[in-house]
Protein backbone atom coordinates (compact mmCIF):
# COMPACT_ATOMS: atom_id res chain seq x y z
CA UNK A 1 7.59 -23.08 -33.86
CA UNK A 2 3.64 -22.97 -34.44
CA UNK A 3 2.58 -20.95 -30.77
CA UNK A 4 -1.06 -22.10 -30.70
CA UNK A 5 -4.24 -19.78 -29.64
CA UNK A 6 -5.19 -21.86 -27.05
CA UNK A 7 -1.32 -21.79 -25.29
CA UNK A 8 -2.01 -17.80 -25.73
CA UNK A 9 -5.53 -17.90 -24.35
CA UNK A 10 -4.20 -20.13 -21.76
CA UNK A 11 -1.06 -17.80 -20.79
CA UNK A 12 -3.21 -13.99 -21.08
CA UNK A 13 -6.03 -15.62 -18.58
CA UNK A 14 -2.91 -15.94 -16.48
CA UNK A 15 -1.45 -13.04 -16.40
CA UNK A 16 -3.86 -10.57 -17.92
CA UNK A 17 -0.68 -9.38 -20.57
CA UNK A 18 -2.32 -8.71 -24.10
CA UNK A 19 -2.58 -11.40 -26.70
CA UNK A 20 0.08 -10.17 -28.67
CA UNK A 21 2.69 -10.19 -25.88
CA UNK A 22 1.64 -13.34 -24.84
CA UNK A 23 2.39 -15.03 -28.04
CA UNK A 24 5.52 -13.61 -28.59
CA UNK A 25 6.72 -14.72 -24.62
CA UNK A 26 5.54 -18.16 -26.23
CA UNK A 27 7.41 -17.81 -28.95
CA UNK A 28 10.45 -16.61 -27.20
CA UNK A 29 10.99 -19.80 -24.87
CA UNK A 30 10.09 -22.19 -27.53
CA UNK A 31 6.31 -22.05 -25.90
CA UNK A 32 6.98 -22.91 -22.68
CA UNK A 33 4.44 -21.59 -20.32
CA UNK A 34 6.25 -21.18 -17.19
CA UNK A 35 9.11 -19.21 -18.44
CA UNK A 36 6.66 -17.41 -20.31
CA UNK A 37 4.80 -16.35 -17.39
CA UNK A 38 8.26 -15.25 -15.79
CA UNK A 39 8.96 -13.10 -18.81
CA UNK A 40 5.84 -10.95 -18.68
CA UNK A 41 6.02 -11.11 -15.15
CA UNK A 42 9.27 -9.45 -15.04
CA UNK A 43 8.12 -6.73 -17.98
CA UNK A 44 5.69 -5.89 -15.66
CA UNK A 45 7.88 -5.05 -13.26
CA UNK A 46 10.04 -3.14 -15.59
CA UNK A 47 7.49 -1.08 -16.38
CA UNK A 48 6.90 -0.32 -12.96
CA UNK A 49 10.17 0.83 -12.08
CA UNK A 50 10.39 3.11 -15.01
CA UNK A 51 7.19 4.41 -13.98
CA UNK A 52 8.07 5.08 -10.05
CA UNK A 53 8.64 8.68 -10.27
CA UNK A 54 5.38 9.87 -11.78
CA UNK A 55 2.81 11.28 -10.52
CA UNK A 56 -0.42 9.38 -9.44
CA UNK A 57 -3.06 11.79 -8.76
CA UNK A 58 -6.06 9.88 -10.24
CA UNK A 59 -7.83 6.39 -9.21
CA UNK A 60 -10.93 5.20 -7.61
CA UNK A 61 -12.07 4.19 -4.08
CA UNK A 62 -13.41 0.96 -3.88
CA UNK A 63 -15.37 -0.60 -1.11
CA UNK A 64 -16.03 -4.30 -0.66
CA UNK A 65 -18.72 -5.50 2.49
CA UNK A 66 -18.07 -9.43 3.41
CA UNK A 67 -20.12 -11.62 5.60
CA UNK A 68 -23.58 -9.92 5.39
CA UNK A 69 -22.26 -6.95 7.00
CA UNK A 70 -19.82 -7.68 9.43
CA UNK A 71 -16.47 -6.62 7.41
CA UNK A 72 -16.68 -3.79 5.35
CA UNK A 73 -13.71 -2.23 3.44
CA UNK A 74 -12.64 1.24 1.65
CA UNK A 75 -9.37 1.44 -0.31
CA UNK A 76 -8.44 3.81 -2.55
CA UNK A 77 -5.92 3.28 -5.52
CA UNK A 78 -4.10 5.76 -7.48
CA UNK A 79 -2.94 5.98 -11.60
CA UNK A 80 -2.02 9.13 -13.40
CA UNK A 81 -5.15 8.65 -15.75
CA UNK A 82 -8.96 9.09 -15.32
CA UNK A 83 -8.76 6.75 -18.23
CA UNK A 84 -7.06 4.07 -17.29
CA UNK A 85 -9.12 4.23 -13.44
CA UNK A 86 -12.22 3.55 -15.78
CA UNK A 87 -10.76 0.36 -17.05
CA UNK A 88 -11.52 -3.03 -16.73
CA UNK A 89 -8.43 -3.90 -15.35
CA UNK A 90 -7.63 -1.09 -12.84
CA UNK A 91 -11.36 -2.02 -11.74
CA UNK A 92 -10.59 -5.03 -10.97
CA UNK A 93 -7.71 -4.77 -9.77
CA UNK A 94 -9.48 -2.76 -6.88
CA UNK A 95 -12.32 -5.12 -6.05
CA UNK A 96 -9.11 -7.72 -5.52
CA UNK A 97 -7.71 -5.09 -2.89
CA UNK A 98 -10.61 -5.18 -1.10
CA UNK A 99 -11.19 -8.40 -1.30
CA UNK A 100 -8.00 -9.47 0.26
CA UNK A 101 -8.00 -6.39 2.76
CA UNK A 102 -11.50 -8.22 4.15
CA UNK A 103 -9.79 -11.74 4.26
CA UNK A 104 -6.15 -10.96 4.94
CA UNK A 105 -6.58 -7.66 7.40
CA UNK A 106 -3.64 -6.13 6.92
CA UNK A 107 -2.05 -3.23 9.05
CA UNK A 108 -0.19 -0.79 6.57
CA UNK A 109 -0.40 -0.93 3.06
CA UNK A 110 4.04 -1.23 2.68
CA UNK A 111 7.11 -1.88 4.78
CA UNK A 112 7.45 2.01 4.92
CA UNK A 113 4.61 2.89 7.20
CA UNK A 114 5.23 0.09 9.72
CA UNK A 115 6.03 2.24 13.17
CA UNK A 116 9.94 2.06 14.12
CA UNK A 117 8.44 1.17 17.94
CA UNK A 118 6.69 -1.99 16.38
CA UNK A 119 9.31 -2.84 14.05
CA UNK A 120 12.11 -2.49 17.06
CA UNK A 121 10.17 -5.09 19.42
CA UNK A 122 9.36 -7.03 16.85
CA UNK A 123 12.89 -7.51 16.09
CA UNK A 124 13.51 -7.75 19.78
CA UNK A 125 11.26 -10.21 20.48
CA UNK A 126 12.21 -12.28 17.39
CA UNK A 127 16.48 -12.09 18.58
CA UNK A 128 15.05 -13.28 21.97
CA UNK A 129 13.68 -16.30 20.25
CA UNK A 130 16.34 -17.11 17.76
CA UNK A 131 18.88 -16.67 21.47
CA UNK A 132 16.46 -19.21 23.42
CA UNK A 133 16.77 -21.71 19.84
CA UNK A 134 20.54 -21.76 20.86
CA UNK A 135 21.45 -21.25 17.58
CA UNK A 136 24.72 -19.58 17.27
CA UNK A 137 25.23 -15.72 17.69
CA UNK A 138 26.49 -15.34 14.08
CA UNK A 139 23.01 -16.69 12.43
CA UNK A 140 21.13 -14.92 14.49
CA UNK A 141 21.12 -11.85 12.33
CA UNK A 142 19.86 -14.15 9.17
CA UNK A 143 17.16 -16.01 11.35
CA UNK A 144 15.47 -12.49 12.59
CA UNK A 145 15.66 -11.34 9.07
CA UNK A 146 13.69 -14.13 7.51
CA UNK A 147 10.95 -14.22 10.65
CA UNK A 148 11.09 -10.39 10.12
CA UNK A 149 9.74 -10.88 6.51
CA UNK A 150 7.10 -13.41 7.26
CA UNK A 151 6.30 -10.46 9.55
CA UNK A 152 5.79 -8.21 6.65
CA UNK A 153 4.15 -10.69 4.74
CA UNK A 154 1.21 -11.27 7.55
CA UNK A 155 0.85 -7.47 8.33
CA UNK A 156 1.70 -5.09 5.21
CA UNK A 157 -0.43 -5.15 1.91
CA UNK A 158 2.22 -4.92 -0.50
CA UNK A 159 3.88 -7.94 1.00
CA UNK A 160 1.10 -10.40 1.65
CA UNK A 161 0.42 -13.37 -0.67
CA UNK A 162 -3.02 -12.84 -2.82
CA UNK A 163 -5.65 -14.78 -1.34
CA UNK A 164 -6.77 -15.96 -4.87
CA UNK A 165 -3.82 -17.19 -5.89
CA UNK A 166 -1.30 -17.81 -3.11
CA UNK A 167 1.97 -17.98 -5.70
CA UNK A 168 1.32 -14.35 -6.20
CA UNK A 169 2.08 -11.52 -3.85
CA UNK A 170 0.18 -7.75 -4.35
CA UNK A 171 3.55 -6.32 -5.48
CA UNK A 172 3.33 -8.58 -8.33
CA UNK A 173 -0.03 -7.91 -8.94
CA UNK A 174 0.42 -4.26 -8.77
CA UNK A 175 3.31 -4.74 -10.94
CA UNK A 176 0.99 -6.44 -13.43
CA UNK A 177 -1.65 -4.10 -13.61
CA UNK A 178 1.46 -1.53 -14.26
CA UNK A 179 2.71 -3.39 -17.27
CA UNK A 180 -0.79 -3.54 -18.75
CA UNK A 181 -1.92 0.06 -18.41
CA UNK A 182 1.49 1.55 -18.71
CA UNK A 183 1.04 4.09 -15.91
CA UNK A 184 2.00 3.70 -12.56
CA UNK A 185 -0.66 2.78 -9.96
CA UNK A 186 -0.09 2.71 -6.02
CA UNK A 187 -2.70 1.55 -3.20
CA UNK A 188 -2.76 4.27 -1.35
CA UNK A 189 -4.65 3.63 1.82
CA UNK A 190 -7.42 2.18 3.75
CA UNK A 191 -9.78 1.34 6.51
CA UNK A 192 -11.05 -1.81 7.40
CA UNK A 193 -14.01 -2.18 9.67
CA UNK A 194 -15.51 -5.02 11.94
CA UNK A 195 -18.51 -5.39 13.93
CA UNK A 196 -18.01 -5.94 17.42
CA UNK A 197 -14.34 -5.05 17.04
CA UNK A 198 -12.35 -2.34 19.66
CA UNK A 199 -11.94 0.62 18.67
């Protein structure tokens, strides 16, 4: 089957995957774009779990400032190369962070650094909900656990939906930018700042 440049254009401005790898996903599911998209999409993420255990001592701290001043935003992302934190890609990949970090103000970057004294009332106060819904006791634990990942989708990095493009969460994205540059990348941390907010 003739895979056409513009289907390969079409499929590497949505993902960001190299030309080559686009055509062949093309060519593998008979140039259908969706599946395609799901194949790179879970390369990426191959390439990300192979790549958990090394070290990621280089990156970049970005900043982003919203609203004439009144959000500002540092994040800094790691790789294991000074190269690859001078590309294109791992560039903008950043400004995205801190982007969404401005519009999406999350608490904790992963699921990890949530405190266990939030996490227990949260799951307290979500059981007391799901009990007042009358739903029976043996659902209960499934209805917490799906309200418990919206939770982690609202308040940790990693878990929220990208602002740009709301099918996509930042895992995936950082799984992306994995499978492109072949190293593995982490956000680290940040700070987010607001004018008039308490400190």
């Amino acid at each position: 089957m003739e895979i056409s440049s513009e289907a390969v254009k079409r499929l590497r401005e949505k993902t960001g995957v190299g030309m080559m790898d686009c055509k062949k996903a093309l060519a593998e599911t008979g140039g259908d774009f969706e599946k395609a998209v799901e194949i790179l999409r879970k390369k990426g993420m191959d390439v990300a779990n192979k790549r958990s255990g090394r070290q990621a001592s280089q990156g970049i701290v970005g900043s982003y400032i919203h609203m004439g001043g009144k959000i500002g935003v540092l994040v800094e992302v790691n790789c294991e190369s000074d190269f690859v934190a001078k590309s294109e890609d791992f560039k903008n990949f950043v400004k995205d962070i801190s982007m969404q970090i401005a519009a999406a103000n999350p608490d904790w970057v992963t699921r990890d650094e949530v405190p266990e004294e939030i996490l227990n009332k949260e799951k307290e106060i979500l059981k007391e909900q799901a009990l007042k819904s009358g739903k029976p006791e043996k659902v209960l634990e499934k209805i917490v656990e799906g309200k418990l990942a919206k939770f982690y989708s609202e308040r940790c990095l990693i878990d929220q939906h990208f602002v740009k493009d709301q099918d996509r969460t930042i895992k995936q994205l950082l799984d992306e930018l994995m499978g492109k540059t072949g190293e593995k990348c982490l956000v680290k941390r940040f700070a987010r700042f607001q004018v008039g907010e308490e400190i």
